[in-house]
PDB file of N, CA and C in Angstrom:
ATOM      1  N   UNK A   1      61.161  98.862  92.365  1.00  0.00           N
ATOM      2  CA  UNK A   1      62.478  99.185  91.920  1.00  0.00           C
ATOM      3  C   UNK A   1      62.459  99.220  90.398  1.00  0.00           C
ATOM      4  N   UNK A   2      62.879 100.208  89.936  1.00  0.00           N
ATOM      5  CA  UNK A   2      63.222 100.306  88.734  1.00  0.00           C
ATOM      6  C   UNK A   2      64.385 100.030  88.126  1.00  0.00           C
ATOM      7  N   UNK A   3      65.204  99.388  86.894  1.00  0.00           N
ATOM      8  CA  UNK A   3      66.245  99.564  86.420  1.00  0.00           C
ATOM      9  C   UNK A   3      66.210 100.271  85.109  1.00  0.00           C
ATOM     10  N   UNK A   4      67.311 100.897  84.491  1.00  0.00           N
ATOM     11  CA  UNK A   4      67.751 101.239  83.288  1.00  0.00           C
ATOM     12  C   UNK A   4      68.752 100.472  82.707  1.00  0.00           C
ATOM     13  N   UNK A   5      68.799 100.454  81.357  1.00  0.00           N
ATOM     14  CA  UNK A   5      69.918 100.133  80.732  1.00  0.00           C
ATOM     15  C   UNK A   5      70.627 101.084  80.142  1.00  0.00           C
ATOM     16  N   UNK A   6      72.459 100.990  80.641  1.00  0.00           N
ATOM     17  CA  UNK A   6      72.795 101.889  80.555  1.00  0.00           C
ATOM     18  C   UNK A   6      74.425 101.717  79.253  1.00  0.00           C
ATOM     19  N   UNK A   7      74.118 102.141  78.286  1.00  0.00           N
ATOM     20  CA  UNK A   7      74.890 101.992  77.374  1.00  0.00           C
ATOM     21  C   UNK A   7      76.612 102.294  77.777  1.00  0.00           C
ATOM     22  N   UNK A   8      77.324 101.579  77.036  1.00  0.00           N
ATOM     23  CA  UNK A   8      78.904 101.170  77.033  1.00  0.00           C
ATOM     24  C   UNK A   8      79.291 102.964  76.263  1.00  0.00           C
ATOM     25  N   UNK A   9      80.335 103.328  76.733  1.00  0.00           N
ATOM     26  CA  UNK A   9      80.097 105.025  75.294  1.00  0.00           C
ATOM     27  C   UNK A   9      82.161 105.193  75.763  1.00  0.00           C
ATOM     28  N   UNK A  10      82.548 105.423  74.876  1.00  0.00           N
ATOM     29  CA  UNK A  10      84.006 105.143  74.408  1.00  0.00           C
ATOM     30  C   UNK A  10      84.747 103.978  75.282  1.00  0.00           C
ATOM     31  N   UNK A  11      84.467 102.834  75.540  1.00  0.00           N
ATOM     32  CA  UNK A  11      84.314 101.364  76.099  1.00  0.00           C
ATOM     33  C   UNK A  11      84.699 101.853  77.728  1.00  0.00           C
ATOM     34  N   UNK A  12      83.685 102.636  77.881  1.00  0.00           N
ATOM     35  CA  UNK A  12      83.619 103.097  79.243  1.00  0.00           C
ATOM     36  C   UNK A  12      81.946 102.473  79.657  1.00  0.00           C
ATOM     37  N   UNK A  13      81.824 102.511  81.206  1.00  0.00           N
ATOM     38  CA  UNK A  13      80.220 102.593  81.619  1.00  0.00           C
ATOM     39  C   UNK A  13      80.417 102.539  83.420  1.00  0.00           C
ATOM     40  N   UNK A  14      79.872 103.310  83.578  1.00  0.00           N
ATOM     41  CA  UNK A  14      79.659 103.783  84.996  1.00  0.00           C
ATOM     42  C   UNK A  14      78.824 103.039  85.915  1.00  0.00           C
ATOM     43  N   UNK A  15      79.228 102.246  86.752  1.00  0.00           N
ATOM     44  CA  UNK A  15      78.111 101.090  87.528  1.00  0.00           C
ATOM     45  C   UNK A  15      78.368 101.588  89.213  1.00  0.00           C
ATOM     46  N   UNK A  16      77.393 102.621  89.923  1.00  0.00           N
ATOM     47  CA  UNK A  16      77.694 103.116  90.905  1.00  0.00           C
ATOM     48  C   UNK A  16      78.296 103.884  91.015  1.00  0.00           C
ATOM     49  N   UNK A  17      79.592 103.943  91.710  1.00  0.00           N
ATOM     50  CA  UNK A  17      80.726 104.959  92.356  1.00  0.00           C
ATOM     51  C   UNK A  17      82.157 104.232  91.325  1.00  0.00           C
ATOM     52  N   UNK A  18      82.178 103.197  90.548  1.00  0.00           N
ATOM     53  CA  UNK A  18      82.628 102.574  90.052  1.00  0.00           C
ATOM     54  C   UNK A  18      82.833 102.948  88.310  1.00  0.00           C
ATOM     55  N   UNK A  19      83.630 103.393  88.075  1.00  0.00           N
ATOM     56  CA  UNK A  19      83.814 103.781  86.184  1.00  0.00           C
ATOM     57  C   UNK A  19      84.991 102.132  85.928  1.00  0.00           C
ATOM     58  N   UNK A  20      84.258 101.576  84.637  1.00  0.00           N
ATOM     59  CA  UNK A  20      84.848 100.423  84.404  1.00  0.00           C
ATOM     60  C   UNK A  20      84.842 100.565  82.822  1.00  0.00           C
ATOM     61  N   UNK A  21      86.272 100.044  82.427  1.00  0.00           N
ATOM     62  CA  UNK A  21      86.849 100.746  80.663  1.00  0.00           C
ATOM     63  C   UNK A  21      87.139  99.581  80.649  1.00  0.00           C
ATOM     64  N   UNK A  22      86.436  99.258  79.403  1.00  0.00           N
ATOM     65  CA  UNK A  22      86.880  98.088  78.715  1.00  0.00           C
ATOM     66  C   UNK A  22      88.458  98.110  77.765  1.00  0.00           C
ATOM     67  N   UNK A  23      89.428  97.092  77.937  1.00  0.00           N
ATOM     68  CA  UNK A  23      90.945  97.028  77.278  1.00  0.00           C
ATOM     69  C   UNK A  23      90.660  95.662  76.825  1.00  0.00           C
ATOM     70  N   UNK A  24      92.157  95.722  76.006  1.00  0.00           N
ATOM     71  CA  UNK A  24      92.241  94.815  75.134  1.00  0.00           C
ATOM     72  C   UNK A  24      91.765  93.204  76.171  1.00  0.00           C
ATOM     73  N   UNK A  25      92.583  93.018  76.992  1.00  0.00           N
ATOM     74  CA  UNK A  25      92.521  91.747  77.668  1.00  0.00           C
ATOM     75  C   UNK A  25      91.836  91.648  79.218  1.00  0.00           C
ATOM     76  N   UNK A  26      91.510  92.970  79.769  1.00  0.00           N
ATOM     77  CA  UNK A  26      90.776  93.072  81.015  1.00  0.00           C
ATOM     78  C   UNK A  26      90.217  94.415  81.128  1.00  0.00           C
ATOM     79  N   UNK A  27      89.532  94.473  82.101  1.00  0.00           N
ATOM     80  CA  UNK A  27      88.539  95.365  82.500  1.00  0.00           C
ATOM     81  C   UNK A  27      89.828  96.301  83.758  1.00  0.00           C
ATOM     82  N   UNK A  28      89.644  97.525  83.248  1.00  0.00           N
ATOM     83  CA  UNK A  28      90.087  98.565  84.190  1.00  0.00           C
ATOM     84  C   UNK A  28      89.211  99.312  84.977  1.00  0.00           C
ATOM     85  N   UNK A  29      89.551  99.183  86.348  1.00  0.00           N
ATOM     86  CA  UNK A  29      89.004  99.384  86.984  1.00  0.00           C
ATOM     87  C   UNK A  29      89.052 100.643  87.801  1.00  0.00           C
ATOM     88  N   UNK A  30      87.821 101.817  88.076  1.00  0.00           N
ATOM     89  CA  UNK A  30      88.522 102.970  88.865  1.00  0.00           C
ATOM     90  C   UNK A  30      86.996 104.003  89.315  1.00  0.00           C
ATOM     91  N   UNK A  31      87.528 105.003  89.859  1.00  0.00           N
ATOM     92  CA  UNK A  31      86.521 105.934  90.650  1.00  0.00           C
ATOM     93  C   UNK A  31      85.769 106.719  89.909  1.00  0.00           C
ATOM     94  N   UNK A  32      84.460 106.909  89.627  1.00  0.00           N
ATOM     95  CA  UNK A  32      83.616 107.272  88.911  1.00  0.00           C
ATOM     96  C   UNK A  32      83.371 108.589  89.796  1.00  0.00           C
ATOM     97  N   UNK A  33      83.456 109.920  89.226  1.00  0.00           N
ATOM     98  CA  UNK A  33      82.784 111.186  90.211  1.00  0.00           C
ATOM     99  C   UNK A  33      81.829 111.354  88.855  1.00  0.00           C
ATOM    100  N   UNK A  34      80.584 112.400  89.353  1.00  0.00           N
ATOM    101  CA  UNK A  34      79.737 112.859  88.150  1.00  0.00           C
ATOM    102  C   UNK A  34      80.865 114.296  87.866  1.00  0.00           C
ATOM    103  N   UNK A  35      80.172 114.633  86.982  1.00  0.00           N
ATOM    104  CA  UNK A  35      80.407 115.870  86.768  1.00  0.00           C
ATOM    105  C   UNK A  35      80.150 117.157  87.854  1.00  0.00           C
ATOM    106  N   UNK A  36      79.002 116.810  88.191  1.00  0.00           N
ATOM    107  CA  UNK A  36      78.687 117.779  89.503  1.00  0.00           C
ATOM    108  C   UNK A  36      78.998 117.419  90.732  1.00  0.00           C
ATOM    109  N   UNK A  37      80.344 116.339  90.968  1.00  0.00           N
ATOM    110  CA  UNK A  37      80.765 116.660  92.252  1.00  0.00           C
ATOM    111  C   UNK A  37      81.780 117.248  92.411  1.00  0.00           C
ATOM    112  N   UNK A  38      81.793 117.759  93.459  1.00  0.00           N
ATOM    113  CA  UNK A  38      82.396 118.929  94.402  1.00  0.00           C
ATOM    114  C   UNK A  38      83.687 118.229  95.098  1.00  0.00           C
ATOM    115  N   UNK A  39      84.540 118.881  95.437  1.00  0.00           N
ATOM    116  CA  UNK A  39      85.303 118.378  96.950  1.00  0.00           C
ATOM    117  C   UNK A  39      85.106 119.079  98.296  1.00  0.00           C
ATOM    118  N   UNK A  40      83.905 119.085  98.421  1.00  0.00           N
ATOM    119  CA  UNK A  40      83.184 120.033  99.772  1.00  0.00           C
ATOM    120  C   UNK A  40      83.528 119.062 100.768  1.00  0.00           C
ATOM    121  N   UNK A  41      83.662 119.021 101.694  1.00  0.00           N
ATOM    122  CA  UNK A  41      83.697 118.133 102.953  1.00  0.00           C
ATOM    123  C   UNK A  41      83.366 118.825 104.326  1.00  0.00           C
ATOM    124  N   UNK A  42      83.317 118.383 104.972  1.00  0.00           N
ATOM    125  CA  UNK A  42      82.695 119.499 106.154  1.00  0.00           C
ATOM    126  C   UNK A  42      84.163 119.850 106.653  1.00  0.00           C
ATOM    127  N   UNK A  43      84.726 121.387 106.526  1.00  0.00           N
ATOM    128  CA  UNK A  43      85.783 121.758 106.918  1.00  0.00           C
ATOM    129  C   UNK A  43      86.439 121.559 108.228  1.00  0.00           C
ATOM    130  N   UNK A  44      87.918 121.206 108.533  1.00  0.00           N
ATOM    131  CA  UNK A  44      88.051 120.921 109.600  1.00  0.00           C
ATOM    132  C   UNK A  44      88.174 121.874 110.628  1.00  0.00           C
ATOM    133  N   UNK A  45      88.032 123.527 109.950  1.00  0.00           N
ATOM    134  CA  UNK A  45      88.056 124.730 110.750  1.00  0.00           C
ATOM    135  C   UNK A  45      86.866 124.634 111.486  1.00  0.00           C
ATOM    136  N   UNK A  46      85.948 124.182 111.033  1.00  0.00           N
ATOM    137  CA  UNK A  46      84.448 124.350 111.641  1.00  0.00           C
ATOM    138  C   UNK A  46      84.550 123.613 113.260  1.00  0.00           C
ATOM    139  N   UNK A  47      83.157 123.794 114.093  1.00  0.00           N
ATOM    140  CA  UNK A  47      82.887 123.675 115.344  1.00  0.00           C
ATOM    141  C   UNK A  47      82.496 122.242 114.838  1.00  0.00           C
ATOM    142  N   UNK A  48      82.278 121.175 114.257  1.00  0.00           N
ATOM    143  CA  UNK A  48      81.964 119.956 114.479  1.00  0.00           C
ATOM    144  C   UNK A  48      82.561 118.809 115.163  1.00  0.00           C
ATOM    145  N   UNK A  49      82.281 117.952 115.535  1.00  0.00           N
ATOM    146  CA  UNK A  49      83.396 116.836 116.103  1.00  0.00           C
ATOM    147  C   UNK A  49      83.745 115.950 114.782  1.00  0.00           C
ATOM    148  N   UNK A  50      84.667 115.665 115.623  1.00  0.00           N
ATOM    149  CA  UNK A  50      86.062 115.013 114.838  1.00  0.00           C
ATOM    150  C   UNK A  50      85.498 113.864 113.953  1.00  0.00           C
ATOM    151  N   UNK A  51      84.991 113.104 114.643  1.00  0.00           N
ATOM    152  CA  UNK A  51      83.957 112.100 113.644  1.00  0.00           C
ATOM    153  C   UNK A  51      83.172 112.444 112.704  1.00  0.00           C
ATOM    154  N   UNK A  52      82.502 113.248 112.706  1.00  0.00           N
ATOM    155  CA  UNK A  52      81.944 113.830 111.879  1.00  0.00           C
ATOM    156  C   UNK A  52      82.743 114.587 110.100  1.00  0.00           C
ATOM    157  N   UNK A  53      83.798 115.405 110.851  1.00  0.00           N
ATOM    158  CA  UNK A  53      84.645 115.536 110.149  1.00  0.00           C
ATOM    159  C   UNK A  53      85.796 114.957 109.291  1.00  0.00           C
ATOM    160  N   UNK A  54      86.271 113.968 109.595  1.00  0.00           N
ATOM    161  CA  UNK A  54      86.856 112.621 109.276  1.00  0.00           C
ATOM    162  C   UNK A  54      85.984 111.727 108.137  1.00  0.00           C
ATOM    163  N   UNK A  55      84.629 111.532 108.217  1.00  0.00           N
ATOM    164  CA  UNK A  55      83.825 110.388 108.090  1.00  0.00           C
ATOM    165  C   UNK A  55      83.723 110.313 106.412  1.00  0.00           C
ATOM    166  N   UNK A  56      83.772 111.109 105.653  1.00  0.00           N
ATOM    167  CA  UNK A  56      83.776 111.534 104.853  1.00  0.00           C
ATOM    168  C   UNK A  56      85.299 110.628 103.692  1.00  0.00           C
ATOM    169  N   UNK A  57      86.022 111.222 104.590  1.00  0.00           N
ATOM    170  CA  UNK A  57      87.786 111.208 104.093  1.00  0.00           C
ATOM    171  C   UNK A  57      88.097 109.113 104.538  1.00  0.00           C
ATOM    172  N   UNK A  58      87.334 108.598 105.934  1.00  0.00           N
ATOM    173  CA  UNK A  58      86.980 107.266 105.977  1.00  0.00           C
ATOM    174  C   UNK A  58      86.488 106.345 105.145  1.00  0.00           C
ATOM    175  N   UNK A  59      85.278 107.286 104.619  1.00  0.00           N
ATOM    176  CA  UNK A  59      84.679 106.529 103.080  1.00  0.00           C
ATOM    177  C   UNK A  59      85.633 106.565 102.057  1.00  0.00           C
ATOM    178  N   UNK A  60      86.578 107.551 101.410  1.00  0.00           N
ATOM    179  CA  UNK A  60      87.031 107.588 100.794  1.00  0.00           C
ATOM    180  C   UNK A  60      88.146 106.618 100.788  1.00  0.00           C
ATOM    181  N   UNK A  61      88.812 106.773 101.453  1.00  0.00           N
ATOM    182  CA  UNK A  61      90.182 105.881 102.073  1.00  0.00           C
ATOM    183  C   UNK A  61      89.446 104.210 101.803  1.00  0.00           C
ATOM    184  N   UNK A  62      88.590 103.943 102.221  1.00  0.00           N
ATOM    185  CA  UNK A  62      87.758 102.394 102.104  1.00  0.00           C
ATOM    186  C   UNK A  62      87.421 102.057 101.793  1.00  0.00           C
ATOM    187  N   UNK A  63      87.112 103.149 100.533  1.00  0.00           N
ATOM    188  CA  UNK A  63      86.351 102.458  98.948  1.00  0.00           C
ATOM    189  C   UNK A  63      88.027 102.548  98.541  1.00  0.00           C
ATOM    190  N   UNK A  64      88.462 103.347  98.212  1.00  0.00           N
ATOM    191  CA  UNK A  64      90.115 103.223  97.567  1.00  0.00           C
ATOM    192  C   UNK A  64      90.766 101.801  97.585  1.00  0.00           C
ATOM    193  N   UNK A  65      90.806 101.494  98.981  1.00  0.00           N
ATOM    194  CA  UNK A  65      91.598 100.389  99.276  1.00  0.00           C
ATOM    195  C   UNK A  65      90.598  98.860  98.813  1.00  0.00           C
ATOM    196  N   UNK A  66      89.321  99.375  99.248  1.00  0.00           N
ATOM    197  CA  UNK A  66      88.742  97.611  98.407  1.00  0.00           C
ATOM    198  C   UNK A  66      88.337  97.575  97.022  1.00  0.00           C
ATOM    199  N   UNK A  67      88.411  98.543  96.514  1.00  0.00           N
ATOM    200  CA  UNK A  67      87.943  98.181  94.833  1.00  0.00           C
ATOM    201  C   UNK A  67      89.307  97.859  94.397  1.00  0.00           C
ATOM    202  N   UNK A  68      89.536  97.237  93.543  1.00  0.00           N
ATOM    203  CA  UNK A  68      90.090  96.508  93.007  1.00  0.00           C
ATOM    204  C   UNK A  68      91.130  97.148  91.559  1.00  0.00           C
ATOM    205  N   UNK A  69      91.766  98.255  92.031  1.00  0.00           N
ATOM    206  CA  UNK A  69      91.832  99.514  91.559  1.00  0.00           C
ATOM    207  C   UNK A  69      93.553  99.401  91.073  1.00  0.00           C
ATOM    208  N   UNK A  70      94.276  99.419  89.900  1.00  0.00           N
ATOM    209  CA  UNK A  70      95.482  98.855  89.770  1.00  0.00           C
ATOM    210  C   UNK A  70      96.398 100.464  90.426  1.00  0.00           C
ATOM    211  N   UNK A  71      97.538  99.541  90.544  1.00  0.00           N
ATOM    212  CA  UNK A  71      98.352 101.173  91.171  1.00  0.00           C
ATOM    213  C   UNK A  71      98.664 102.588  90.778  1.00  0.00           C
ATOM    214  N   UNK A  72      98.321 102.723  89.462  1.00  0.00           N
ATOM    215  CA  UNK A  72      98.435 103.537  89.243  1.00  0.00           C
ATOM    216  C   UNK A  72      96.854 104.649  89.623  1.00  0.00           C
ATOM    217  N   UNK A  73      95.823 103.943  89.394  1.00  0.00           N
ATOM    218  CA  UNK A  73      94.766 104.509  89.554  1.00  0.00           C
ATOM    219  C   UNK A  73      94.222 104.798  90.826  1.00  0.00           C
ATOM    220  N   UNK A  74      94.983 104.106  91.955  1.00  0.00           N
ATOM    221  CA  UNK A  74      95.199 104.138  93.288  1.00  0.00           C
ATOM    222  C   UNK A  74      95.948 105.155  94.069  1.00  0.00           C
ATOM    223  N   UNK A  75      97.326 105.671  92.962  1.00  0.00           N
ATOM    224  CA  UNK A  75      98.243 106.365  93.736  1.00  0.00           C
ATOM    225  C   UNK A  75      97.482 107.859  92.838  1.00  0.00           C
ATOM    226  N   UNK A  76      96.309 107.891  91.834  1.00  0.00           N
ATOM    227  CA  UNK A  76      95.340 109.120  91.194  1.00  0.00           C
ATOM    228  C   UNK A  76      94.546 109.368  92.539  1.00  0.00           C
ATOM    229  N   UNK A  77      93.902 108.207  92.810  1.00  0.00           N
ATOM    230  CA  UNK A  77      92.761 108.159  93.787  1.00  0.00           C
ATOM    231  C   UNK A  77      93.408 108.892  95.554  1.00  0.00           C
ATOM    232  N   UNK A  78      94.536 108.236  95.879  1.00  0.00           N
ATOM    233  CA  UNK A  78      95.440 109.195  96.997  1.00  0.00           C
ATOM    234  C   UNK A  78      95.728 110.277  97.142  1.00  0.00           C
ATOM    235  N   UNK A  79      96.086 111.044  95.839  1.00  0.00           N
ATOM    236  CA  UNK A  79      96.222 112.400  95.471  1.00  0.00           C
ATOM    237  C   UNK A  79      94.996 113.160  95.511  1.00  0.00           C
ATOM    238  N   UNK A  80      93.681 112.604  95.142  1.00  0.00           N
ATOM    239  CA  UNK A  80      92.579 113.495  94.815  1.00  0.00           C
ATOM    240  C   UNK A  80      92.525 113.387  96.153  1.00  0.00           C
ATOM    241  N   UNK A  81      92.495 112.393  96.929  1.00  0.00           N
ATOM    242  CA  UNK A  81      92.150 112.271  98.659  1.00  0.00           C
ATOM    243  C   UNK A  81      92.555 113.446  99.136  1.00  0.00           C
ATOM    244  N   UNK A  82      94.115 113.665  99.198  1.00  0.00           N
ATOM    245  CA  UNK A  82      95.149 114.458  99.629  1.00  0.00           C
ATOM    246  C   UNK A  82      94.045 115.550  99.134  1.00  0.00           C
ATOM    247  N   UNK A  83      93.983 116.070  98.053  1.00  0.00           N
ATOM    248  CA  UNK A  83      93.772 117.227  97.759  1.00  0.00           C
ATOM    249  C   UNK A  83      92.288 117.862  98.262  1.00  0.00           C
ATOM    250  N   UNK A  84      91.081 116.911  98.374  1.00  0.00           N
ATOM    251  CA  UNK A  84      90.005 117.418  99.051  1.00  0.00           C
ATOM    252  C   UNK A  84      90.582 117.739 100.231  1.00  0.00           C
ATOM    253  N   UNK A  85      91.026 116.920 101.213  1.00  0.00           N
ATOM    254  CA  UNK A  85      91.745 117.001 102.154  1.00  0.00           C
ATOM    255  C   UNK A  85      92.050 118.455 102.413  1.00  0.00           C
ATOM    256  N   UNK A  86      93.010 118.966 101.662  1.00  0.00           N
ATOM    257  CA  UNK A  86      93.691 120.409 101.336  1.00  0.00           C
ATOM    258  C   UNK A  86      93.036 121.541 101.249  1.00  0.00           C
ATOM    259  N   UNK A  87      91.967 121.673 100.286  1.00  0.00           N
ATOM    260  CA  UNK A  87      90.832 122.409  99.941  1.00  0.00           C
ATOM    261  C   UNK A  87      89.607 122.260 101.191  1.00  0.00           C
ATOM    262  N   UNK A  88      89.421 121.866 102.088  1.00  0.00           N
ATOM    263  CA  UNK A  88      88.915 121.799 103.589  1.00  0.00           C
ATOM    264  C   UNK A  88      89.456 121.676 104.686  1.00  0.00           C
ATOM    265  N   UNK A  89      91.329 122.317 104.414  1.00  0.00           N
ATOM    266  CA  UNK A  89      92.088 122.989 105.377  1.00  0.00           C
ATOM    267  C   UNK A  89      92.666 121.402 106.596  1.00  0.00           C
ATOM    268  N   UNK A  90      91.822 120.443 106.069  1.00  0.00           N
ATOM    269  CA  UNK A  90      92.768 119.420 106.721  1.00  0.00           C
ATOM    270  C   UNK A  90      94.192 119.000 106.627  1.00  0.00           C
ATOM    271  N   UNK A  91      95.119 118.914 107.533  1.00  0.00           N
ATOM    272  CA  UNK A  91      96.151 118.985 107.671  1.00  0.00           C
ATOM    273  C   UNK A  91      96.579 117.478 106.931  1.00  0.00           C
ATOM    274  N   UNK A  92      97.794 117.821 106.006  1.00  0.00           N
ATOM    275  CA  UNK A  92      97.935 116.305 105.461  1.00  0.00           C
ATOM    276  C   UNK A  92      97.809 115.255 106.269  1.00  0.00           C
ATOM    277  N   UNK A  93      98.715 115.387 107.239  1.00  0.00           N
ATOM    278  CA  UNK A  93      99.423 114.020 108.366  1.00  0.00           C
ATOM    279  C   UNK A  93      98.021 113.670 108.924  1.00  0.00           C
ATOM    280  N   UNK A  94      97.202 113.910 109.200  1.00  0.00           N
ATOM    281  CA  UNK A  94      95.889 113.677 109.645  1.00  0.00           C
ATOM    282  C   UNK A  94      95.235 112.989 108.949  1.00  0.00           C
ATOM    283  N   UNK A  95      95.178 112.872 107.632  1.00  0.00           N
ATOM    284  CA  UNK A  95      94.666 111.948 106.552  1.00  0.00           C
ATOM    285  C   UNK A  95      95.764 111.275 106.220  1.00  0.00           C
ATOM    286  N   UNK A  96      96.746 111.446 106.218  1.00  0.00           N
ATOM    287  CA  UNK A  96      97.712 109.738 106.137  1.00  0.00           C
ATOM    288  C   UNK A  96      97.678 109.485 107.016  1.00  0.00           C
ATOM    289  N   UNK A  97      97.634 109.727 108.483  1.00  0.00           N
ATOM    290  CA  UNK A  97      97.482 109.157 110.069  1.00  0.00           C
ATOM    291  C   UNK A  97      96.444 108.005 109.839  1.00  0.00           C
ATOM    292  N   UNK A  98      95.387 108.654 109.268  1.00  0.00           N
ATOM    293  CA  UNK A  98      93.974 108.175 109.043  1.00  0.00           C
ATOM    294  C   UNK A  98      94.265 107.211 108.166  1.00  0.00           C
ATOM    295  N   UNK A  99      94.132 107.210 107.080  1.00  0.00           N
ATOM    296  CA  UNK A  99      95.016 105.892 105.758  1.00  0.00           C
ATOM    297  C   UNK A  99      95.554 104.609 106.919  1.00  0.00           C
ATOM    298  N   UNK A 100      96.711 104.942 107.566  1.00  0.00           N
ATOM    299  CA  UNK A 100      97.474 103.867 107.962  1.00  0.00           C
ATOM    300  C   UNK A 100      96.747 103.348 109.617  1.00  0.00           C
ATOM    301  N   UNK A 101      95.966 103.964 109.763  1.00  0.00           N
ATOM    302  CA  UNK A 101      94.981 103.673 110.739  1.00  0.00           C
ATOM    303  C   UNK A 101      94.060 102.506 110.411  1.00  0.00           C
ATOM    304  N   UNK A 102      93.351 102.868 109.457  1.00  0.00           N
ATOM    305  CA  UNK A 102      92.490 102.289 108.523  1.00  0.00           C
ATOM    306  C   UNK A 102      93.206 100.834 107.653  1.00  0.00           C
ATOM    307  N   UNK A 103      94.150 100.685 107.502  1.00  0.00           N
ATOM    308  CA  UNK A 103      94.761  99.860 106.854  1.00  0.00           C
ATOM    309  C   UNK A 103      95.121  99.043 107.821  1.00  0.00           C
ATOM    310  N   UNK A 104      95.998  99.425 108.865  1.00  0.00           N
ATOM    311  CA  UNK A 104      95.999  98.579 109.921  1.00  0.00           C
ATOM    312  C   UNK A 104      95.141  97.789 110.221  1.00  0.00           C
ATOM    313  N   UNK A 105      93.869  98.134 110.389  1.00  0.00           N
ATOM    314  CA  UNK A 105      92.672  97.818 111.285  1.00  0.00           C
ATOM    315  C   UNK A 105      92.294  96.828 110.258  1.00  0.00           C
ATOM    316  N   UNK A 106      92.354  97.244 109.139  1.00  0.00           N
ATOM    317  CA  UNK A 106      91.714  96.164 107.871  1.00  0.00           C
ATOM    318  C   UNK A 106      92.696  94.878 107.553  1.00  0.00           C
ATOM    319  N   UNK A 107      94.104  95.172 107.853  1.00  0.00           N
ATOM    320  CA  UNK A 107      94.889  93.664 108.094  1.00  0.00           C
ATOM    321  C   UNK A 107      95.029  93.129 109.588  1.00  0.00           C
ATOM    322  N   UNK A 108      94.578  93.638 110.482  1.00  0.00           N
ATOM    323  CA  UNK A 108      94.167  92.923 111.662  1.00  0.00           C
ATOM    324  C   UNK A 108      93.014  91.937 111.762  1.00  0.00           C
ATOM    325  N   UNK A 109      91.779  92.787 110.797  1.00  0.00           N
ATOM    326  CA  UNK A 109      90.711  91.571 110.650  1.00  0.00           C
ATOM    327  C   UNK A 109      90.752  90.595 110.189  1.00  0.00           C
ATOM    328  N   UNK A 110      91.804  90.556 109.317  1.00  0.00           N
ATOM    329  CA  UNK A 110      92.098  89.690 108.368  1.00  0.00           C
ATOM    330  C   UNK A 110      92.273  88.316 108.932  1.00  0.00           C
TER     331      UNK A 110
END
């Protein structure tokens, strides 16, 4: 295994899927995309099953909800959801179905 060290650059630094900005009194916390990602998802027009198609929009929804992400950067992170969502012809209510599915299930374990 290799590591790098990876420099702080306008009190920003990227650790994973994770972009973390340094402020006056705490660390802000939020969703790191590169530059070269896409909102491709496997379309829901296509012949695939439903799991398959979903699984994607699951990850998303479940990193959202456990990082530690303040509300405003949460209700950014919902919208971009929504909008891949949109751009691969998935029907909104199907991904908030999904959201409150997912949320459920995660205060049941609780």
């Amino acid at each position: 295994m290799k590591f790098t060290i990876t420099q702080e650059n306008n009190k920003q630094i990227n650790f994973l899927d994770i972009l973390i900005t340094r402020q006056e009194q705490k660390l802000d916390i939020n969703i790191y995309r590169k530059s070269t990602t896409t909102d491709t998802t496997i379309n829901y027009l296509s012949n695939h099953r439903t799991e398959h198609e979903i699984a994607a929009y699951q990850y998303y929804i479940n990193r959202m909800n456990k990082l530690p992400l303040n509300e405003k950067n949460r209700t950014i992170e919902w919208q971009t959801i929504l909008k891949i969502a949109h751009n691969n012809n998935f029907p909104a209510n199907k991904i908030i179905t999904l959201r409150k599915q997912i949320e459920r299930n995660s205060t049941a374990t609780k």
